[in-house]
C-alpha atoms as a PDB file:
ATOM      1  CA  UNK A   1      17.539 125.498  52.459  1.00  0.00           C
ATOM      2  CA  UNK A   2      20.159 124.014  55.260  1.00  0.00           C
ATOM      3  CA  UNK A   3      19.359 120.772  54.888  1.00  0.00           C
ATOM      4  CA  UNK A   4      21.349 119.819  57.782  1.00  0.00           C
ATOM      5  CA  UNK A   5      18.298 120.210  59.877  1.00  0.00           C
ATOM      6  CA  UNK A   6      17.189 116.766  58.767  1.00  0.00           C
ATOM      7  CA  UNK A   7      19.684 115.844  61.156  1.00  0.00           C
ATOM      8  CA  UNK A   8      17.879 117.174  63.941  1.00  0.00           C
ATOM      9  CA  UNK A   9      15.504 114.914  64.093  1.00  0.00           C
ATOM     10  CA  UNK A  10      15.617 112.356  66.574  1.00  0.00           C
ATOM     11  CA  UNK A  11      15.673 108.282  65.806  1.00  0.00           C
ATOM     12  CA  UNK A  12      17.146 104.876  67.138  1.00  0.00           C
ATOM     13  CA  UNK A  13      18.738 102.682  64.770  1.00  0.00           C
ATOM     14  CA  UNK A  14      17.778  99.123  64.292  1.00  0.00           C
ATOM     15  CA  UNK A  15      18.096  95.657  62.079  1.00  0.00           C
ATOM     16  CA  UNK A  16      15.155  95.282  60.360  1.00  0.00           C
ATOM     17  CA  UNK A  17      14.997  91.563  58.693  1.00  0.00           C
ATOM     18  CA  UNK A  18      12.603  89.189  56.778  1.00  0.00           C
ATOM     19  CA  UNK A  19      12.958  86.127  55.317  1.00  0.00           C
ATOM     20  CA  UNK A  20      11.321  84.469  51.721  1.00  0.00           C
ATOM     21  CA  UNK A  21      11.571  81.185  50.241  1.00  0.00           C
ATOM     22  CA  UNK A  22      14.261  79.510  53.287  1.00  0.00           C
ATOM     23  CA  UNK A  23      16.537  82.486  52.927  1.00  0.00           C
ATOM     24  CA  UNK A  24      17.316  85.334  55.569  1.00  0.00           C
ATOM     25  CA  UNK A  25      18.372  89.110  54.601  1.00  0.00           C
ATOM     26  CA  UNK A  26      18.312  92.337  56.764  1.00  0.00           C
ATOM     27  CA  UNK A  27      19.372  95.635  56.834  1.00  0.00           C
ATOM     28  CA  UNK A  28      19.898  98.751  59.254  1.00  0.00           C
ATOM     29  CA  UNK A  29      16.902 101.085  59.661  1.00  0.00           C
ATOM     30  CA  UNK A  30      16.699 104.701  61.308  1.00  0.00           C
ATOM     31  CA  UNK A  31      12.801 105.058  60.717  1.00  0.00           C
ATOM     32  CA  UNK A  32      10.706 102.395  63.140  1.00  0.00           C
ATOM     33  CA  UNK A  33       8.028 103.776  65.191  1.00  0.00           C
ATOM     34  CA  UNK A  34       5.070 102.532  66.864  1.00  0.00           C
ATOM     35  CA  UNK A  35       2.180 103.432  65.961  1.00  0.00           C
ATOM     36  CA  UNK A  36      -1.047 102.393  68.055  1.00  0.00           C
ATOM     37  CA  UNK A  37      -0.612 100.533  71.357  1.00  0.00           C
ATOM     38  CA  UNK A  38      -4.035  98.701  71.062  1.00  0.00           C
ATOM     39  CA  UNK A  39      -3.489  95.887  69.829  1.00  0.00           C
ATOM     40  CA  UNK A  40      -0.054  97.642  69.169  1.00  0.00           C
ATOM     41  CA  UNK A  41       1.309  98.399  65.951  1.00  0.00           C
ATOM     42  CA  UNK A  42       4.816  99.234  64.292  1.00  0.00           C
ATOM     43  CA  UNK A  43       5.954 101.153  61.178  1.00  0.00           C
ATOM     44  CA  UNK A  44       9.411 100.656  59.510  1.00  0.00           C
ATOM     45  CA  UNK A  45      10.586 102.505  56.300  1.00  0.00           C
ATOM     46  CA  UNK A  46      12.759 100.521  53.770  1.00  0.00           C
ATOM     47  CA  UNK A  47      13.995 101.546  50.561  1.00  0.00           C
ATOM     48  CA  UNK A  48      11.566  99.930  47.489  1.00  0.00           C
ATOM     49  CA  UNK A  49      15.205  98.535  45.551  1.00  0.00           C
ATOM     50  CA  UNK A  50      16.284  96.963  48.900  1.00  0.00           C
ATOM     51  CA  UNK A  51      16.344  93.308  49.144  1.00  0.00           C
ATOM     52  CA  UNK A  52      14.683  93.411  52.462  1.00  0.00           C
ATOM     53  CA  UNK A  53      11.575  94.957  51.056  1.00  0.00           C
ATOM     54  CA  UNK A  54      10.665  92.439  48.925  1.00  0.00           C
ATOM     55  CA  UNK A  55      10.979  89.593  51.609  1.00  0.00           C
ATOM     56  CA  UNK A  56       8.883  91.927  53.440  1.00  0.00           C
ATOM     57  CA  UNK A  57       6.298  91.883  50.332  1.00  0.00           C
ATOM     58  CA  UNK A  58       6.763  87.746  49.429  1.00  0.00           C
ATOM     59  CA  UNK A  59       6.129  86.573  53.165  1.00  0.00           C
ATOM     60  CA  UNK A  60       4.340  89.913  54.833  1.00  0.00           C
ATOM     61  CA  UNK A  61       5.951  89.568  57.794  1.00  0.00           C
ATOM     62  CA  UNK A  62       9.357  91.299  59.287  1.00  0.00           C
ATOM     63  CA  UNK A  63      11.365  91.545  62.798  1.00  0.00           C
ATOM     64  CA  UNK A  64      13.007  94.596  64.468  1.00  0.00           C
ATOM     65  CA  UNK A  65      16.106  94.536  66.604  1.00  0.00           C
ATOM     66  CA  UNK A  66      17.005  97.313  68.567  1.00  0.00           C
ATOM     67  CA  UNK A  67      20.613  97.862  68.700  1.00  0.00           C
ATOM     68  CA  UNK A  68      22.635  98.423  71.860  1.00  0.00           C
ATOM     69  CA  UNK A  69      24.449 102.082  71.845  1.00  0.00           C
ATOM     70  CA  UNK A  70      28.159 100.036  72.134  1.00  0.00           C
ATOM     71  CA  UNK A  71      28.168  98.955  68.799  1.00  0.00           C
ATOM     72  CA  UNK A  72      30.978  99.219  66.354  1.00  0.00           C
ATOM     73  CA  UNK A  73      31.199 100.018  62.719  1.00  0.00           C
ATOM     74  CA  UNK A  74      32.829  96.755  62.036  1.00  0.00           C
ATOM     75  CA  UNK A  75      29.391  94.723  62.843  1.00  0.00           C
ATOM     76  CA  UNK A  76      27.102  97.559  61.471  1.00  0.00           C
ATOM     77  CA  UNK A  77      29.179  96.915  57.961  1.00  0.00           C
ATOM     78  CA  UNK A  78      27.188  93.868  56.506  1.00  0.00           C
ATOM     79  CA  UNK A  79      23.917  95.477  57.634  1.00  0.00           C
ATOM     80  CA  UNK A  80      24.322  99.389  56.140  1.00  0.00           C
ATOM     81  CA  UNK A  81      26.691  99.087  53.277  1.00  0.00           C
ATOM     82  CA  UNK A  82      26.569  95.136  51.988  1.00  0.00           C
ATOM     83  CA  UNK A  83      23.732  93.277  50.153  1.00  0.00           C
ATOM     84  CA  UNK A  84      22.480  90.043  50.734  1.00  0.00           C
ATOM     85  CA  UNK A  85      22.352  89.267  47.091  1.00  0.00           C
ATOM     86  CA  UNK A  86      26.476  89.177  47.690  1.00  0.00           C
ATOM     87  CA  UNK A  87      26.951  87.621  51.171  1.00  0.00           C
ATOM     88  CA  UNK A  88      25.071  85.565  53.653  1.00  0.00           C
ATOM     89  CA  UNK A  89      24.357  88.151  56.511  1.00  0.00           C
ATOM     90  CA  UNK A  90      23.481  85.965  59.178  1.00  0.00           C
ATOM     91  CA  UNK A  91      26.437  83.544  58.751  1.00  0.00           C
ATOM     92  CA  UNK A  92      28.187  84.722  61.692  1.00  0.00           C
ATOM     93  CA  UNK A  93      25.599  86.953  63.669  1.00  0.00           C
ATOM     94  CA  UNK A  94      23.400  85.331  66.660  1.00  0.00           C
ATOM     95  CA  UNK A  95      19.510  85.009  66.090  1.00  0.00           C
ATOM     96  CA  UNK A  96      16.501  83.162  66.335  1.00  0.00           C
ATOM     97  CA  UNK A  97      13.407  82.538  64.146  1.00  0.00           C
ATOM     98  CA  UNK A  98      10.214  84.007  65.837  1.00  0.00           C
ATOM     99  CA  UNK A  99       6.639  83.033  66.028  1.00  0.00           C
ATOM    100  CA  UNK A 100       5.916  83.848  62.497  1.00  0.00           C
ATOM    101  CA  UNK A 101       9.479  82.703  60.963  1.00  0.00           C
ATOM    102  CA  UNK A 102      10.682  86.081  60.920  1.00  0.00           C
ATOM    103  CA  UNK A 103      14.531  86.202  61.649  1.00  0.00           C
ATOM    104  CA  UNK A 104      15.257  88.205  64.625  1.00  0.00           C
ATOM    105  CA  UNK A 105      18.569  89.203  65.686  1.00  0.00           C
ATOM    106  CA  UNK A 106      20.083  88.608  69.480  1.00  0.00           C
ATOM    107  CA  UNK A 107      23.421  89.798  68.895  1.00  0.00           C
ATOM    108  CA  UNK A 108      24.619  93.078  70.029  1.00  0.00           C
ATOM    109  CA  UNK A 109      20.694  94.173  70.145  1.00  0.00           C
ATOM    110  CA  UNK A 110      18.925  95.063  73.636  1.00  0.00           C
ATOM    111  CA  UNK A 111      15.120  94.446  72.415  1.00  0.00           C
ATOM    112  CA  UNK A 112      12.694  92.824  69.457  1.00  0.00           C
ATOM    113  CA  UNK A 113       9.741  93.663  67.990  1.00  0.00           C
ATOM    114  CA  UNK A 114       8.033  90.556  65.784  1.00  0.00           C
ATOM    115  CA  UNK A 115       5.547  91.625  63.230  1.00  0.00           C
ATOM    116  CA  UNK A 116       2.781  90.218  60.452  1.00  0.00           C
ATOM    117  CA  UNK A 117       2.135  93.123  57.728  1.00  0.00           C
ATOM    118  CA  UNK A 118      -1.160  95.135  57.758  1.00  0.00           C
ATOM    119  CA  UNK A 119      -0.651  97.289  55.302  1.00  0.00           C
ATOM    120  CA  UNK A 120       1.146  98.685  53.253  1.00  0.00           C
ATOM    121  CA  UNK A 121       2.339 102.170  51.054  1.00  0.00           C
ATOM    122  CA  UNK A 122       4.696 103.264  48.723  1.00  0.00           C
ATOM    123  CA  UNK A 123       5.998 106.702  49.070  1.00  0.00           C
ATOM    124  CA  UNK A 124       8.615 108.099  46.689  1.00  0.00           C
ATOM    125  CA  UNK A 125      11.762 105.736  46.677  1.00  0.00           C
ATOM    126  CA  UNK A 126      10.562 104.110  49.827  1.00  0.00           C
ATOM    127  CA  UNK A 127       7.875 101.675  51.277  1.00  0.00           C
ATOM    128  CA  UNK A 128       6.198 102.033  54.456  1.00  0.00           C
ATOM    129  CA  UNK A 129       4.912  98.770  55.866  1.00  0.00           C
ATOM    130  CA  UNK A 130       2.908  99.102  58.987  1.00  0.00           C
ATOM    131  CA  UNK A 131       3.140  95.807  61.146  1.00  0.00           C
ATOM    132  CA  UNK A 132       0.854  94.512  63.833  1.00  0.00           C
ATOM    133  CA  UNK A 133       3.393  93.003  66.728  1.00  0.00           C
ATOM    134  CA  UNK A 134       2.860  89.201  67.272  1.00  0.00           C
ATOM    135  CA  UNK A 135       5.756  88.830  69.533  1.00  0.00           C
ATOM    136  CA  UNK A 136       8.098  91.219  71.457  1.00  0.00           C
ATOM    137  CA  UNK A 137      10.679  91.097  74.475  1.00  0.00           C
ATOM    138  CA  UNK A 138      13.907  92.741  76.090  1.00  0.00           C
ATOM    139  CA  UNK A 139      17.281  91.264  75.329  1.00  0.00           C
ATOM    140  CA  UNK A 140      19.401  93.475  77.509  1.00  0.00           C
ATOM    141  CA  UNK A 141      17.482  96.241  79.882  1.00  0.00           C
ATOM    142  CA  UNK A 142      20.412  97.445  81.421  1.00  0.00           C
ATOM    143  CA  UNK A 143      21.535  98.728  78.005  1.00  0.00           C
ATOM    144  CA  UNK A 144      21.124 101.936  76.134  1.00  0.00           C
ATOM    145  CA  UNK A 145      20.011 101.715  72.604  1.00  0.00           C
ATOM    146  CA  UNK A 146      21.425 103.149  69.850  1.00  0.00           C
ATOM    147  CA  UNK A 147      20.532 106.541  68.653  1.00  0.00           C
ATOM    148  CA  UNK A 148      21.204 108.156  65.389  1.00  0.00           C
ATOM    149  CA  UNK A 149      22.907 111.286  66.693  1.00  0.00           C
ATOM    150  CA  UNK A 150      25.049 109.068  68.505  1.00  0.00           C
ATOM    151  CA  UNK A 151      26.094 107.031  65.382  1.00  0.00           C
ATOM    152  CA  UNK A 152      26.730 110.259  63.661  1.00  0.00           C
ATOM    153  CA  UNK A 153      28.883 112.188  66.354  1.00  0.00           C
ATOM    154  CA  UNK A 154      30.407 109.217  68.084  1.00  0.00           C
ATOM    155  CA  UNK A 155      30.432 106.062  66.017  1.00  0.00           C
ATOM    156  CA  UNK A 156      31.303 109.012  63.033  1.00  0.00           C
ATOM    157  CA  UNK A 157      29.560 106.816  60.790  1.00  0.00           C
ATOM    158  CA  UNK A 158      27.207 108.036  57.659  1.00  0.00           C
ATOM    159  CA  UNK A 159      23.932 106.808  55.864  1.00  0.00           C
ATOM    160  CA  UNK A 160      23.882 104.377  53.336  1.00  0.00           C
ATOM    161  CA  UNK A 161      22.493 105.551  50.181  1.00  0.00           C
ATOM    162  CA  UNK A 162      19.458 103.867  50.495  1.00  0.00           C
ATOM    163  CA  UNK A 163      18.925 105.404  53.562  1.00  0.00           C
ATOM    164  CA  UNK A 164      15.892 107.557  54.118  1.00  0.00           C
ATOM    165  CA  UNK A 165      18.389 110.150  55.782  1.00  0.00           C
ATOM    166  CA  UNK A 166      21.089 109.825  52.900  1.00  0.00           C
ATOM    167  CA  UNK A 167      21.631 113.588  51.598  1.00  0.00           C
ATOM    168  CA  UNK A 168      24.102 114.173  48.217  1.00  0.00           C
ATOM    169  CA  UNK A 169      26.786 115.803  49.089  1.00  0.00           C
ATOM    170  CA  UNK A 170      25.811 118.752  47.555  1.00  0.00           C
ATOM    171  CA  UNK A 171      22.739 119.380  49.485  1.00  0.00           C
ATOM    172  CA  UNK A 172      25.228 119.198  52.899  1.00  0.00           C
ATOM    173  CA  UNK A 173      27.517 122.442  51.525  1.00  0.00           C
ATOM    174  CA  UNK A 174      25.985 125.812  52.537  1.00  0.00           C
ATOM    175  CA  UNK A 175      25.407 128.476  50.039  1.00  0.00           C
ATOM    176  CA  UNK A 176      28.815 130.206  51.125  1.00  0.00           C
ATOM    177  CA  UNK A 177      30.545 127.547  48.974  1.00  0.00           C
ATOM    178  CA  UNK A 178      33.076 126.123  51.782  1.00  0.00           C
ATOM    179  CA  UNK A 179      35.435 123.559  50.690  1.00  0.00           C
ATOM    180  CA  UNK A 180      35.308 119.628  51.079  1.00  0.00           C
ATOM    181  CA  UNK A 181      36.809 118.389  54.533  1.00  0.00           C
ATOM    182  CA  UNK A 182      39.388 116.599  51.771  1.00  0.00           C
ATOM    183  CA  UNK A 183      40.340 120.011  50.255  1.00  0.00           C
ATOM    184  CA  UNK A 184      41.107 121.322  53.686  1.00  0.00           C
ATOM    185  CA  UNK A 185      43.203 118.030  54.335  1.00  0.00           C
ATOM    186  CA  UNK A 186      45.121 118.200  50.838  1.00  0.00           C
ATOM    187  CA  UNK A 187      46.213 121.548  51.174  1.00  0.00           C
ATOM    188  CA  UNK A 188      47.465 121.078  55.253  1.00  0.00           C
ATOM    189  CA  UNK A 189      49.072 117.888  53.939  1.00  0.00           C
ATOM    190  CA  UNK A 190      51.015 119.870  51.258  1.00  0.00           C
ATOM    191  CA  UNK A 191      51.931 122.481  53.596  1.00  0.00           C
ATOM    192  CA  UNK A 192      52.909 120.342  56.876  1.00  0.00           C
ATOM    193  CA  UNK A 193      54.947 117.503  56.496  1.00  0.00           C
ATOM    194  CA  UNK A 194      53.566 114.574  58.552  1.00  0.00           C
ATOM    195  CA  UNK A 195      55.284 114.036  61.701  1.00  0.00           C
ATOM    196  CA  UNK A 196      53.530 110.188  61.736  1.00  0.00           C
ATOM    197  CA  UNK A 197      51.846 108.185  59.856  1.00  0.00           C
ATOM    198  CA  UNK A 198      48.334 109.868  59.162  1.00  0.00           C
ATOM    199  CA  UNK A 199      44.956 107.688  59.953  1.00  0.00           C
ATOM    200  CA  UNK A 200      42.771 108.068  57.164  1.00  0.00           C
ATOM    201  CA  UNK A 201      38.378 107.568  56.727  1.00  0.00           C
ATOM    202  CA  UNK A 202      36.371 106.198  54.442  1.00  0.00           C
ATOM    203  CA  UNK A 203      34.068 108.953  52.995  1.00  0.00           C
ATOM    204  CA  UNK A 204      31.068 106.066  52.179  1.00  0.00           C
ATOM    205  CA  UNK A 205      31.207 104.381  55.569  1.00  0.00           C
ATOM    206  CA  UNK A 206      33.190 106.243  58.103  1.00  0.00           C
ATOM    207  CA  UNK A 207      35.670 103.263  58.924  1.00  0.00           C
ATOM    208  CA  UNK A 208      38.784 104.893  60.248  1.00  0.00           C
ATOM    209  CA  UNK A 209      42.228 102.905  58.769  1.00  0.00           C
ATOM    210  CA  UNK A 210      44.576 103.204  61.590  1.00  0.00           C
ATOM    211  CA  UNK A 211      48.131 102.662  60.592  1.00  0.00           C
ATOM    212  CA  UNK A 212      49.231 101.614  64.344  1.00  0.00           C
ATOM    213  CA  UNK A 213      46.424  98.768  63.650  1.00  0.00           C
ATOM    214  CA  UNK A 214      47.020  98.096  60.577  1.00  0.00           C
ATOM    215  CA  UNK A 215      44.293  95.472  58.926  1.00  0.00           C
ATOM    216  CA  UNK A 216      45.505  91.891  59.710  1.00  0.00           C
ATOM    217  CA  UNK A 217      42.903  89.512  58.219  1.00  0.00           C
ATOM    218  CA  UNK A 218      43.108  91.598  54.832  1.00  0.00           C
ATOM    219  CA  UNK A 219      47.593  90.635  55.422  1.00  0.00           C
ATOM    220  CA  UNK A 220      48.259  94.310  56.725  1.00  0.00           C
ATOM    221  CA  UNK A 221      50.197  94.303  59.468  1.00  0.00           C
ATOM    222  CA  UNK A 222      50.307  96.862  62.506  1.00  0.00           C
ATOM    223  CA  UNK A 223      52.328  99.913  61.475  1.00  0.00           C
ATOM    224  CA  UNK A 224      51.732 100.137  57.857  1.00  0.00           C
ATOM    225  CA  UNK A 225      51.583 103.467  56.362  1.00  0.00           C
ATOM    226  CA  UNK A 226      47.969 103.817  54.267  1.00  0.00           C
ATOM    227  CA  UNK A 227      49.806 104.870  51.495  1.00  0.00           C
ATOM    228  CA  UNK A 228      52.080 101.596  51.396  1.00  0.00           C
ATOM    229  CA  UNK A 229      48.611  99.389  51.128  1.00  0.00           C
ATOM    230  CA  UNK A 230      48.512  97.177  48.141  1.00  0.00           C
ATOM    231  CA  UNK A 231      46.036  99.421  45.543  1.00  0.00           C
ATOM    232  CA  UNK A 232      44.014  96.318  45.983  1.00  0.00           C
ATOM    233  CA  UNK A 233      42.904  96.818  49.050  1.00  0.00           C
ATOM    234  CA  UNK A 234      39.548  97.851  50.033  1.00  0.00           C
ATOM    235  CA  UNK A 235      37.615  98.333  53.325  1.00  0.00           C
ATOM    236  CA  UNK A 236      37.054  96.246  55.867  1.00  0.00           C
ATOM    237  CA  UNK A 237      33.435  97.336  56.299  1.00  0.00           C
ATOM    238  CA  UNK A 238      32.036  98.761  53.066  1.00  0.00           C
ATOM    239  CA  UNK A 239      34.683  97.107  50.167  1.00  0.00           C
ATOM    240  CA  UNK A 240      35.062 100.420  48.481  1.00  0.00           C
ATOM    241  CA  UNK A 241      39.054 100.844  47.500  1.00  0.00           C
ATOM    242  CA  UNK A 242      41.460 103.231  48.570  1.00  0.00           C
ATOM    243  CA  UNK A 243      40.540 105.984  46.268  1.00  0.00           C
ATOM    244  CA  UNK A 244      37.182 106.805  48.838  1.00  0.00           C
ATOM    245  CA  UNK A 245      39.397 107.489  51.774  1.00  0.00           C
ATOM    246  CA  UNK A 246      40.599 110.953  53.124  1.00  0.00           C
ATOM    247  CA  UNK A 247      43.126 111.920  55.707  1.00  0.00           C
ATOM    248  CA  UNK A 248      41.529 111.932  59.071  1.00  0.00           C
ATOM    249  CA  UNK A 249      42.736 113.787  61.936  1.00  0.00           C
END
């Protein structure tokens, strides 16, 4: 089976959030859909091991913020590839508390969708909670929203593990066997001497390290060759270290 099909299929991408006992978590979510429009009704899909979910289960009630198209990895980092068990998500990030004390985030979002739980299902690794909407408006309706497709092919970012669209790697490679996209860029590397100092990607989060940029608040200055960062160092967006990053062309 090509199970790059999967990709096909069309979705936004949002920040789904709860809250339980004072504290505030949220993640990024491809699967949101309404459901009835009398009274009107909206589905989200979160993984069952996800901190979210079990805000969602302790207070039964969750908000949904869709995200504006011109986003950038850098502020999708905390919500796709960090937990809240770690780091305070909403230190930094502009929201409000809704109707039914839901967090719902402002920032970088063009719309909002508060909701109490109805119901509720577990399927496979994921939970399906179906939401009747208590409170909804537009942030920004001169905005496009964020699509999947376009966080794939433009933003080149990737799915989080918990994602409901995360495939193994192995599942991506067609039956012809063709080699890794870091195979291809070992063997040019060996072959072609660099003329300049090569970008290179992270392979869990799709953050790009440009050497002309450099990564000042981690003390890398512009101009930096990847290779001369400190083995220390990890990314920016996801904190995996230097050993998940590829060359990038």
């Amino acid at each position: 089976m090509n199970y790059e099909a999967f990709f096909k299929l069309t979705y936004g991408l949002y920040l789904l959030t709860s809250k339980s006992d004072g504290r505030l978590n949220g993640h990024v979510s491809n699967t949101v859909f309404q459901i009835t429009a009398e009274p009107p009704r909206i589905a989200v899909a979160t993984h069952a091991d996800n901190l979210t979910t079990e805000f969602i289960r302790n207070s039964r009630v969750f908000a949904v913020s869709a995200l504006k198209q011109e986003v950038t990895l850098d502020f999708l980092g905390n919500w796709g590839f960090k937990s809240g068990r770690e780091i305070d998500k909403f230190e930094k990030i502009g929201h409000k508390i809704g109707k039914t004390g839901a967090p719902i985030i402002t920032e970088k979002c063009i719309a909002y969708y508060e909701c109490e739980v109805e119901q509720e299902v577990r399927i496979g690794t994921h939970v399906l909670f179906i939401g009747r909407v208590i409170d909804l408006d537009v942030l920004a309706g001169e905005e496009l929203p964020l699509t999947y497709a376009y966080y794939r092919d433009v933003i080149k970012g990737v799915s989080p593990e918990n994602s409901p669209t995360y495939l193994r790697e192995e599942k991506l490679q067609p039956e012809t066997l063709r080699e890794k996209p870091s195979q291809q860029d070992e063997r040019r590397t060996k072959k072609e001497p660099a003329k300049a100092m090569k970008k290179y990607r992270c392979t869990v989060c799709g953050h790009i390290y440009d050497p002309a940029e450099g990564d000042p608040p981690a003390g890398i200055p512009p101009g930096t060759a990847f290779e001369d960062i400190p083995d220390n160092w990890t990314c920016p967006i996801c904190g995996v270290t230097k050993e998940d990053f590829i060359p990038y062309d």
